[in-house]
N, C-alpha and C. Protein backbone atom coordinates (compact mmCIF):
# COMPACT_ATOMS: atom_id res chain seq x y z
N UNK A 1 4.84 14.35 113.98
CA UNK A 1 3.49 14.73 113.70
C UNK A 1 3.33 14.91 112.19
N UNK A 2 2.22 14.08 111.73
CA UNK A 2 1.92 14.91 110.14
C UNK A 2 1.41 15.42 109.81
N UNK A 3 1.54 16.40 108.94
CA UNK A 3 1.10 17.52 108.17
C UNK A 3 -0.05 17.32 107.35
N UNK A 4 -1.15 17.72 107.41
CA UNK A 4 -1.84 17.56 106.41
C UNK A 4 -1.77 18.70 105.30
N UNK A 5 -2.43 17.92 104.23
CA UNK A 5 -1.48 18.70 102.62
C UNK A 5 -3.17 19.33 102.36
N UNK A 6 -2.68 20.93 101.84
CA UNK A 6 -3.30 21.97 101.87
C UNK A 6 -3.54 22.21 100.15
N UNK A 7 -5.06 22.70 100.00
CA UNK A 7 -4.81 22.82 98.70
C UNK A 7 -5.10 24.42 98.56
N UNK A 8 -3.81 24.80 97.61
CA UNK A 8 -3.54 26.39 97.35
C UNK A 8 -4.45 26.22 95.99
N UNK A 9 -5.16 27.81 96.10
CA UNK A 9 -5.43 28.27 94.53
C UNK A 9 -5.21 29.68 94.21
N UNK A 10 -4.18 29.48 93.08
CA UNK A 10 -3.40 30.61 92.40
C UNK A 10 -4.53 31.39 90.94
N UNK A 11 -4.71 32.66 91.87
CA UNK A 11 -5.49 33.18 90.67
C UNK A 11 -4.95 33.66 90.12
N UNK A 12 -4.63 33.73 88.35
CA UNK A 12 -3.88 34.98 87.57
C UNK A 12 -4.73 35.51 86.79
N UNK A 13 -4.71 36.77 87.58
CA UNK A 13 -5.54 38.11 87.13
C UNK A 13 -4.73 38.88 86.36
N UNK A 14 -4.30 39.76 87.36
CA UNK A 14 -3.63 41.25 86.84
C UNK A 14 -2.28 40.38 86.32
N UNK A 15 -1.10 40.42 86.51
CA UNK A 15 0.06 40.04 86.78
C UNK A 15 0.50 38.18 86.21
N UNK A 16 -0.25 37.77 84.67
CA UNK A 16 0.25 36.53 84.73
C UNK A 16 1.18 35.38 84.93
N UNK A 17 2.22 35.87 84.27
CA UNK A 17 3.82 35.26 84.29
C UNK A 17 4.14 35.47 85.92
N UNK A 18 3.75 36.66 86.87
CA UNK A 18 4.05 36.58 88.16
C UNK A 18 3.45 35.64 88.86
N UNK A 19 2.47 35.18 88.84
CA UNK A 19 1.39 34.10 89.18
C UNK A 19 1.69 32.80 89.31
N UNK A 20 2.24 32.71 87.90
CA UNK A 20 2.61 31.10 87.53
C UNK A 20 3.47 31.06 88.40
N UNK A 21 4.73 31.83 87.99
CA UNK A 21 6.17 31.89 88.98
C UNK A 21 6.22 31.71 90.55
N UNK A 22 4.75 32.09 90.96
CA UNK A 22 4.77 31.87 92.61
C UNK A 22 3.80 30.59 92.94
N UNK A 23 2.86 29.95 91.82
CA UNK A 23 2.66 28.48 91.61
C UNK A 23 3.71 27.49 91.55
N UNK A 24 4.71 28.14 91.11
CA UNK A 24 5.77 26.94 90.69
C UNK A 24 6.58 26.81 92.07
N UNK A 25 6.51 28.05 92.78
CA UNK A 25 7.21 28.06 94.00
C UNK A 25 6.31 27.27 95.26
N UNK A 26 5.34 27.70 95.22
CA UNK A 26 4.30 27.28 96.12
C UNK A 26 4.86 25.54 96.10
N UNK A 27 5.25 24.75 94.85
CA UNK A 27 4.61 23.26 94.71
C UNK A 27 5.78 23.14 95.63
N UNK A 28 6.89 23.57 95.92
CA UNK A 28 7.93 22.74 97.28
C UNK A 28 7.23 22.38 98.34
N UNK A 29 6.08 23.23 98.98
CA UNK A 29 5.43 22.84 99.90
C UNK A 29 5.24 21.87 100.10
N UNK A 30 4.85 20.93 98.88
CA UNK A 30 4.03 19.99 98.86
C UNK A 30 2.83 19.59 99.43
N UNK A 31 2.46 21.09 98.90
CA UNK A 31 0.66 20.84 98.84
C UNK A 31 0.29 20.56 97.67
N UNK A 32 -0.99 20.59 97.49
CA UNK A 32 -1.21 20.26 96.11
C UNK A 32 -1.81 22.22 95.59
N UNK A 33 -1.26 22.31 94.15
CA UNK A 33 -0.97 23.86 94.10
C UNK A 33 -2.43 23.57 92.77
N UNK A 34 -2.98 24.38 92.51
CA UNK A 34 -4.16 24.60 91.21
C UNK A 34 -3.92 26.10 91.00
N UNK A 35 -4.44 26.31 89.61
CA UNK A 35 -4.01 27.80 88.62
C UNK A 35 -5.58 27.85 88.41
N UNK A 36 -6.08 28.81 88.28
CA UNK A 36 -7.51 29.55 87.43
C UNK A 36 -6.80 30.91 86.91
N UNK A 37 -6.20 30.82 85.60
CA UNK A 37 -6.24 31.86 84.47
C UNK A 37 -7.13 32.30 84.15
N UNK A 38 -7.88 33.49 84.82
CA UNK A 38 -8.59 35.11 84.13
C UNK A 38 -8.51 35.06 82.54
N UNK A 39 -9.31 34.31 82.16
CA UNK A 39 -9.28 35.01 80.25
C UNK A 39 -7.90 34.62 79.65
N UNK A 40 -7.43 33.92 79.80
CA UNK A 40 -6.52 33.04 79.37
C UNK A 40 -5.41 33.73 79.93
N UNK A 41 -4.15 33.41 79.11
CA UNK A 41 -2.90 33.48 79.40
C UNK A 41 -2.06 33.70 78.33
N UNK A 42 -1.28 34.50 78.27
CA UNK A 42 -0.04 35.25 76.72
C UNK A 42 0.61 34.23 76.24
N UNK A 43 1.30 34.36 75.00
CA UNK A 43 2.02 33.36 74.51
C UNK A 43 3.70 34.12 74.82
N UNK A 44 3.91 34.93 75.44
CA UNK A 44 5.28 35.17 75.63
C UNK A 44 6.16 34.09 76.46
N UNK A 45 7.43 34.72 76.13
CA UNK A 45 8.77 33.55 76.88
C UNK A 45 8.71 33.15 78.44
N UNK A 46 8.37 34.60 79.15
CA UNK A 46 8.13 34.34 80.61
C UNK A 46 7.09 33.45 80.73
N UNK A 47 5.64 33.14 80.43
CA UNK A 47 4.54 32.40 80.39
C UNK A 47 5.32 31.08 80.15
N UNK A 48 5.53 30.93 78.73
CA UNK A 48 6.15 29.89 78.88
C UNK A 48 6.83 28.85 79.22
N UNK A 49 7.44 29.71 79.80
CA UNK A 49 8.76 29.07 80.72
C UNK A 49 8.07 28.52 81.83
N UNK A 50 7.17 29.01 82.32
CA UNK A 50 6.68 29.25 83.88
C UNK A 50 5.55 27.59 83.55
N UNK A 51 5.23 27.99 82.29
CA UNK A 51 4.14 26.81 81.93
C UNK A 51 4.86 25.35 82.38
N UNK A 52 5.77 25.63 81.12
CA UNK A 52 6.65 24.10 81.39
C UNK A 52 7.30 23.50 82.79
N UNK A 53 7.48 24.52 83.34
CA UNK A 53 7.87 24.33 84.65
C UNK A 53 6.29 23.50 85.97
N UNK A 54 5.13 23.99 85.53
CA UNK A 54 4.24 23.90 85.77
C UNK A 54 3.79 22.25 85.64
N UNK A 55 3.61 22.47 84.25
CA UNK A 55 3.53 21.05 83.93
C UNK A 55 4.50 20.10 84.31
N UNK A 56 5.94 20.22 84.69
CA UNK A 56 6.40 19.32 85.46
C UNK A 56 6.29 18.08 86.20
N UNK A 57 5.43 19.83 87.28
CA UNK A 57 4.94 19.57 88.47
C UNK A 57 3.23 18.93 88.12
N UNK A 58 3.05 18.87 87.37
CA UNK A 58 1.93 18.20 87.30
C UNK A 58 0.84 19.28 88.04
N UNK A 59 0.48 20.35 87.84
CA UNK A 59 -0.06 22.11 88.19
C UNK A 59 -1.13 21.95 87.38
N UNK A 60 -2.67 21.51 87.68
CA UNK A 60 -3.45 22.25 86.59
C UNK A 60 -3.65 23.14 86.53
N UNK A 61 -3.59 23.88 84.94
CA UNK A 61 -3.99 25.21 84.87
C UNK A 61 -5.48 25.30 84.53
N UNK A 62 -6.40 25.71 84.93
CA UNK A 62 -7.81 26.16 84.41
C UNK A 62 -7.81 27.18 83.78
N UNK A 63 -8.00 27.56 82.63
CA UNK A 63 -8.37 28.72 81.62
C UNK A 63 -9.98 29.06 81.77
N UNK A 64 -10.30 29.83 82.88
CA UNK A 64 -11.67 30.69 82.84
C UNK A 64 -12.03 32.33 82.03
N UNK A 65 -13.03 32.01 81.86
CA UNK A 65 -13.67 33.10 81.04
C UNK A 65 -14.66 34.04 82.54
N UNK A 66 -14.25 34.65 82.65
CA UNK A 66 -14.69 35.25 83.83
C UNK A 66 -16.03 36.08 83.37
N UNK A 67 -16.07 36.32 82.14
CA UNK A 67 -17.54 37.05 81.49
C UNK A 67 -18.57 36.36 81.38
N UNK A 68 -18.58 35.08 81.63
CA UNK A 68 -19.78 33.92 81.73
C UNK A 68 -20.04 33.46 82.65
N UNK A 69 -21.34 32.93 82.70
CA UNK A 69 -21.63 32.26 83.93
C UNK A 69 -20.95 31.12 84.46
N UNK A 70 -20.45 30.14 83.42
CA UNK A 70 -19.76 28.97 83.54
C UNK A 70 -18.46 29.48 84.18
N UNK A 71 -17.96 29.88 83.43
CA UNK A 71 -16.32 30.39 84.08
C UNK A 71 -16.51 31.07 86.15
N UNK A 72 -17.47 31.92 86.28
CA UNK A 72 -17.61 32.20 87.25
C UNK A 72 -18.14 31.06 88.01
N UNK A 73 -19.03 30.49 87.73
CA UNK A 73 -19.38 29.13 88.80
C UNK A 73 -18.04 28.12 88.98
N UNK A 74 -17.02 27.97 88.11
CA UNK A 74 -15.91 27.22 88.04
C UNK A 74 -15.17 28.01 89.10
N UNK A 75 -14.59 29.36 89.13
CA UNK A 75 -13.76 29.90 89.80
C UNK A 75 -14.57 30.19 91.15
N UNK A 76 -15.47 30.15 91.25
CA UNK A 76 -16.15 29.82 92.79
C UNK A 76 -16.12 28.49 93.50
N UNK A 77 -16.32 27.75 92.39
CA UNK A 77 -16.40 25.95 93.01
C UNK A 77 -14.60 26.04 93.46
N UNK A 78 -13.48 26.60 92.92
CA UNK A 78 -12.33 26.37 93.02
C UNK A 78 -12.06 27.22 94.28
N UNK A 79 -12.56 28.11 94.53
CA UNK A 79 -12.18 28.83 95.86
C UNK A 79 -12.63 28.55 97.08
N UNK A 80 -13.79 27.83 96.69
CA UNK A 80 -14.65 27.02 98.20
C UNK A 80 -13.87 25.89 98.59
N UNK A 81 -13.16 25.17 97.45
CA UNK A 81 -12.42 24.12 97.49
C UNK A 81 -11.09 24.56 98.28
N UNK A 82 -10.46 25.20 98.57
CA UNK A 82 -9.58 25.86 98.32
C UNK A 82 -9.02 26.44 99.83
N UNK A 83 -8.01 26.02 100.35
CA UNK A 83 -7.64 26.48 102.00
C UNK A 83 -7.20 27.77 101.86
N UNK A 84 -6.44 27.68 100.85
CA UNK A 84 -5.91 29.48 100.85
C UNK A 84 -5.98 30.05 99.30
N UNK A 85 -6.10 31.12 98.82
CA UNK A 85 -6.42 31.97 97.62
C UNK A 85 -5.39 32.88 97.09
N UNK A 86 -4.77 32.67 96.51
CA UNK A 86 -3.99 34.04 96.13
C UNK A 86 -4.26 34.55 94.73
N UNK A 87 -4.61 36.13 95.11
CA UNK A 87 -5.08 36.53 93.69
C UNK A 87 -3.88 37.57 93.11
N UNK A 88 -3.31 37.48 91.79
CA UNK A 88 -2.10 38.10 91.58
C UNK A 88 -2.30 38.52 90.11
């Protein structure tokens, strides 16, 4: 029987570098995994790391501005899209 492929969206809110890290885990599934970054994202080592790993996998990250209208209509269009949500 086959599986049909699910699309996850990883919100990083509170907790960034934790976020990515469970994006990067999510992509074994092989679903297709998407990021919406809350007001961007740090330049520290953990981020980093988690980035490159990301990009690998070929992970878009979306950088939303959650104080605008644009950013909020984006992170809504991405959650309607979206089979399952995780906000972290």
């Amino acid at each position: 029987m086959r599986q049909v492929q699910k699309t996850i969206l990883v919100i990083a809110q509170y907790n960034k570098p934790e976020a990515l890290r469970m994006a990067s885990g999510l992509t074994l599934l092989n679903d297709q995994v998407c990021i919406a970054a809350l007001g961007g994202l740090g330049d520290d080592a953990d981020t980093a790391l988690q980035l490159e790993a990301l990009e690998f996998a070929e992970v878009p990250v979306d950088h939303l501005d959650p104080t605008t209208d644009v950013g909020i209509d984006r992170l809504a269009a991405a959650i309607l899209r979206a089979d399952a949500v995780y906000v972290i």
